[in-house]
N, C-alpha and C. Protein backbone atom coordinates (compact mmCIF):
# COMPACT_ATOMS: atom_id res chain seq x y z
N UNK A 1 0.82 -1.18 0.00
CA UNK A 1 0.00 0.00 0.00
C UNK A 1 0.87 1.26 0.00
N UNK A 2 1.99 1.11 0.71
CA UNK A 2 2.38 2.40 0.86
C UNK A 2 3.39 2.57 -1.15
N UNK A 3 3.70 1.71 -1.00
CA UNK A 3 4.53 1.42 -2.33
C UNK A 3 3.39 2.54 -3.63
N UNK A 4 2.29 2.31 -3.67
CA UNK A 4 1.24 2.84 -4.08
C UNK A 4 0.80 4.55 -3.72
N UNK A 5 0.78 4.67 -2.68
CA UNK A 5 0.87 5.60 -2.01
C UNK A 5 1.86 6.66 -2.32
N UNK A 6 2.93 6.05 -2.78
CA UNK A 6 4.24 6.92 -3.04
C UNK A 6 4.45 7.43 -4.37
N UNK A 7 3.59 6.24 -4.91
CA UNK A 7 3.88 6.40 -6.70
C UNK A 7 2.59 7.47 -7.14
N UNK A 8 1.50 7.41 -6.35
CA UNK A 8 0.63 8.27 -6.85
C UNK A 8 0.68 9.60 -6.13
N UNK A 9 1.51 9.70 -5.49
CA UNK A 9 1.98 11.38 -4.94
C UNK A 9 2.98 12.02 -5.93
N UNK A 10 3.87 10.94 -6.11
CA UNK A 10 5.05 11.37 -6.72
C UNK A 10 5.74 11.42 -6.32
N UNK A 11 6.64 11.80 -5.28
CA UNK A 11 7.51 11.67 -4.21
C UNK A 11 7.19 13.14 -3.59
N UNK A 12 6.45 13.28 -3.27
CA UNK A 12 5.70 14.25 -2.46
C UNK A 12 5.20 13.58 -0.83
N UNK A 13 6.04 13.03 -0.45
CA UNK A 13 5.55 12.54 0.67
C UNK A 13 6.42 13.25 2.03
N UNK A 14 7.53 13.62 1.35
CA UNK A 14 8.25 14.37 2.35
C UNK A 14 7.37 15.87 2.93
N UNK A 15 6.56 16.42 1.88
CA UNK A 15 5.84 17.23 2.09
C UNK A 15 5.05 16.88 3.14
N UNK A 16 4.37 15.62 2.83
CA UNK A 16 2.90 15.25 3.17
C UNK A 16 2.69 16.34 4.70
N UNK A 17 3.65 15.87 5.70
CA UNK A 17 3.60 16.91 7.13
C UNK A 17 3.20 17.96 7.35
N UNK A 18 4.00 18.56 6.71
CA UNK A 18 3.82 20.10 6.27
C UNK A 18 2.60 20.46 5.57
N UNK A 19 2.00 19.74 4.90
CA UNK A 19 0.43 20.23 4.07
C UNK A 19 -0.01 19.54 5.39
N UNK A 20 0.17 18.71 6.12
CA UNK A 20 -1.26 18.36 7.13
C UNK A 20 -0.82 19.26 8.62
N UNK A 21 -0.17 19.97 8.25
CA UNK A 21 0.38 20.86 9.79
C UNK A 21 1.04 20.52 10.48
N UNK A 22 2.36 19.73 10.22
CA UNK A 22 3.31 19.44 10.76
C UNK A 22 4.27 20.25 10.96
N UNK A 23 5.25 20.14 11.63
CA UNK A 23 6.34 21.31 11.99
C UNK A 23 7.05 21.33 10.99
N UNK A 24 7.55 22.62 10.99
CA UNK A 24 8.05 23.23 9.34
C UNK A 24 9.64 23.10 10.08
N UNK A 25 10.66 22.84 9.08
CA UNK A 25 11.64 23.05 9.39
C UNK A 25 11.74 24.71 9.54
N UNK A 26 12.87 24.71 10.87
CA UNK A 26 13.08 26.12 10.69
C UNK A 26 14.88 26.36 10.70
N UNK A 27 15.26 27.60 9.61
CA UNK A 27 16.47 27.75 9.44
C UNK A 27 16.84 28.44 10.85
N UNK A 28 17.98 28.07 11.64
CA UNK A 28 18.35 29.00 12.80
C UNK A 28 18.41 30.54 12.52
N UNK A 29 19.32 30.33 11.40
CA UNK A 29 19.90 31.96 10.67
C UNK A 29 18.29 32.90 10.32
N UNK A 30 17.18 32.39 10.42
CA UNK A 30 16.28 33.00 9.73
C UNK A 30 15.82 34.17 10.51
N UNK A 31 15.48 34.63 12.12
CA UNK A 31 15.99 35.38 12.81
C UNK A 31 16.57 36.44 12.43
N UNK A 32 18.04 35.97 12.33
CA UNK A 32 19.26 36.78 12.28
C UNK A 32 18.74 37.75 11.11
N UNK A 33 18.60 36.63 10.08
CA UNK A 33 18.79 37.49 8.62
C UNK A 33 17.34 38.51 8.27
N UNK A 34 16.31 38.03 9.37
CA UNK A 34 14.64 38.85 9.46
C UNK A 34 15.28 40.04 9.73
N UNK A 35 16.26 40.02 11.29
CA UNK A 35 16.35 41.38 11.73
C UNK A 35 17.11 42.51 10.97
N UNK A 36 18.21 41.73 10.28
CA UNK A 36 19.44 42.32 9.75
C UNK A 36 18.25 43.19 8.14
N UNK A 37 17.00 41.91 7.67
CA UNK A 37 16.63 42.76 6.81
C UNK A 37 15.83 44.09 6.78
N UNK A 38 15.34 44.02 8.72
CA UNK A 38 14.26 44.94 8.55
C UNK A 38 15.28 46.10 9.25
N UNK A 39 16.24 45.67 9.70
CA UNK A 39 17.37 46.79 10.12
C UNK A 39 17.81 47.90 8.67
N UNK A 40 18.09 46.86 7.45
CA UNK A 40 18.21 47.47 6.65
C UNK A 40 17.33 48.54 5.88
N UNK A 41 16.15 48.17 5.70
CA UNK A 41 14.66 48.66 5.70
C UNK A 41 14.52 49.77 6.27
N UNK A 42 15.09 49.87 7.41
CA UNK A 42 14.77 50.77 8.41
C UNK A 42 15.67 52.01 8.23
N UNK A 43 16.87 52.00 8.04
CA UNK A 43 18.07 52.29 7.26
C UNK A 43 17.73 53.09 5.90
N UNK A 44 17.21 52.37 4.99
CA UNK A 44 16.74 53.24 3.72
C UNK A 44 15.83 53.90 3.96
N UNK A 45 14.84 53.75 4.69
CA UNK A 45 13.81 55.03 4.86
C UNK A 45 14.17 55.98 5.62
N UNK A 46 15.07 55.99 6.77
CA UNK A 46 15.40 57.06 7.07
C UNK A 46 16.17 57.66 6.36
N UNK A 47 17.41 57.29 5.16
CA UNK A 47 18.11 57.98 4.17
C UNK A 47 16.96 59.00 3.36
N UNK A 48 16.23 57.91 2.87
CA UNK A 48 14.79 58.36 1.71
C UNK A 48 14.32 59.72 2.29
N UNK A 49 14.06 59.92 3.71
CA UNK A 49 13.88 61.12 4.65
C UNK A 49 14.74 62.22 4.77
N UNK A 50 16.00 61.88 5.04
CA UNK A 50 16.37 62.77 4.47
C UNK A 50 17.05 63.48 3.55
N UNK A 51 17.50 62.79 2.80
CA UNK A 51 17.27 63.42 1.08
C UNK A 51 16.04 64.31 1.01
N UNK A 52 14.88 63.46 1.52
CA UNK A 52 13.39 63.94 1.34
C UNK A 52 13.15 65.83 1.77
N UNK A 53 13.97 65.69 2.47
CA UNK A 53 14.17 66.82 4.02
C UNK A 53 15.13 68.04 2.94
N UNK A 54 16.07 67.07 2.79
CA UNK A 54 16.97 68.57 2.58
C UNK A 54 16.88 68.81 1.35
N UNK A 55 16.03 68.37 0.01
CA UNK A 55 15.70 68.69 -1.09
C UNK A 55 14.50 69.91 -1.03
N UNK A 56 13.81 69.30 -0.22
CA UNK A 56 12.41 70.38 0.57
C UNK A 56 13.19 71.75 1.17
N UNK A 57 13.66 71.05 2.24
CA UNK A 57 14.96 73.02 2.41
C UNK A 57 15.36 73.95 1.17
N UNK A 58 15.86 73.39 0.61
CA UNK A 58 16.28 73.50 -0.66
C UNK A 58 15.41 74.19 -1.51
N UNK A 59 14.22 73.38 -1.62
CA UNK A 59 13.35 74.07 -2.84
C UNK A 59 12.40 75.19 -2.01
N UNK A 60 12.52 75.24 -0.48
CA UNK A 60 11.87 76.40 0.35
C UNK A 60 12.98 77.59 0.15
N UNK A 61 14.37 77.44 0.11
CA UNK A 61 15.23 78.29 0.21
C UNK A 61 14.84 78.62 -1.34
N UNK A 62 15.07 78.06 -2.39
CA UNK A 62 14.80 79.17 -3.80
C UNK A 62 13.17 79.84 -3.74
N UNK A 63 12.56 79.23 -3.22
CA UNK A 63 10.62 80.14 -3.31
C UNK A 63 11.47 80.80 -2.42
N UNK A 64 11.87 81.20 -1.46
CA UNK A 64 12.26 82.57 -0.76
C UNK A 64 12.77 83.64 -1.33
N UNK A 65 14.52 83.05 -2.07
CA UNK A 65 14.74 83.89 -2.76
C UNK A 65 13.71 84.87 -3.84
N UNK A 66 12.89 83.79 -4.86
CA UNK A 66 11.67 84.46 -5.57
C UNK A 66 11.24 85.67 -4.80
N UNK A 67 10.73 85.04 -3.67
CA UNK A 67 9.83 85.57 -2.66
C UNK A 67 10.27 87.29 -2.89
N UNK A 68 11.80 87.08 -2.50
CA UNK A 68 12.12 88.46 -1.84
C UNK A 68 12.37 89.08 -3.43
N UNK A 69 12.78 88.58 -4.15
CA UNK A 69 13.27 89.17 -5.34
C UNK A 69 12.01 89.94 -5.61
N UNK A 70 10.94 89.29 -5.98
CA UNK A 70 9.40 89.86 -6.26
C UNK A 70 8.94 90.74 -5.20
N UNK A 71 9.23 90.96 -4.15
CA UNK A 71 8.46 91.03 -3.16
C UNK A 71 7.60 90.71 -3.25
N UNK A 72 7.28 89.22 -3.27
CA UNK A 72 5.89 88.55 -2.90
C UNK A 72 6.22 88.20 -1.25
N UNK A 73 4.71 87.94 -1.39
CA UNK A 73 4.54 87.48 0.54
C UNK A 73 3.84 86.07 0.36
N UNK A 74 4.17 85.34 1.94
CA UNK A 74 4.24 83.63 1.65
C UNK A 74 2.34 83.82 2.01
N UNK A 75 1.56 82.63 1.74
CA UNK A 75 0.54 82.57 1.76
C UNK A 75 0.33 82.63 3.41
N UNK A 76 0.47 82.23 4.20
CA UNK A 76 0.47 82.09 5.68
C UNK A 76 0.03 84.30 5.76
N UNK A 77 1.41 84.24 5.92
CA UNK A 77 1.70 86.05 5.81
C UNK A 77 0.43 86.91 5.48
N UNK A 78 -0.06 86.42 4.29
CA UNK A 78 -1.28 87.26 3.50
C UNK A 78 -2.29 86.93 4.59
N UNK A 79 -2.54 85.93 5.02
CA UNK A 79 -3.69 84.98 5.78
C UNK A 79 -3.79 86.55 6.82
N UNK A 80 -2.93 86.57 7.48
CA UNK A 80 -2.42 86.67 8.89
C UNK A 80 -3.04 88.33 8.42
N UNK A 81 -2.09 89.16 7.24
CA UNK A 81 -2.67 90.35 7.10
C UNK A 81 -3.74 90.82 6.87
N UNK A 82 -4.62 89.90 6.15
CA UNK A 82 -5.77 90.05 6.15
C UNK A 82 -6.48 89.85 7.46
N UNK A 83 -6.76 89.04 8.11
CA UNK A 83 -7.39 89.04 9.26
C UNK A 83 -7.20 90.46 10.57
N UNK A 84 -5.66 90.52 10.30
CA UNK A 84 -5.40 91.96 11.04
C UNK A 84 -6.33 93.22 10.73
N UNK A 85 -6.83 93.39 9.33
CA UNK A 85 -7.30 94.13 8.75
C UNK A 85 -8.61 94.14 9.05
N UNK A 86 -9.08 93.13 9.36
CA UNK A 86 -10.95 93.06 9.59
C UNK A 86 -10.63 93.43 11.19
């Protein structure tokens, strides 16, 4: 029977455990290498931030320059003068 058993799985029997909820092998290193990936993860988004950060400085520092060159005023500013006014 089992001879049968084997031939009509295919050699899928090593599985069989594991599809009926048996304990999964587990790699020791798998841990290690979870933390090391979400360490890394963690790592690029704070880079991504600030690049994010000092490109934003950056493009606030040239609308300023505009700003003053034009003498325009920042939207906040206008808000603020107008309300003074009523």
């Amino acid at each position: 029977m089992d001879f049968v058993m084997k031939q009509a799985l295919g050699g899928a029997t090593k599985d069989m455990g594991k599809m009926l909820g048996g304990e999964e092998e587990k790699d020791p290193d798998a841990q290690k290498k979870e933390e090391e990936r979400q360490e890394a993860l963690r790592q690029q988004e704070e880079e991504r931030k600030a690049k994010h950060a000092r490109m934003e400085a950056e493009r606030e520092k040239v609308r300023q320059q505009i700003r003053d060159k034009y003498g325009l005023k920042k939207k906040e500013e206008k808000e603020a003068e107008e309300k003074a006014a009523l």
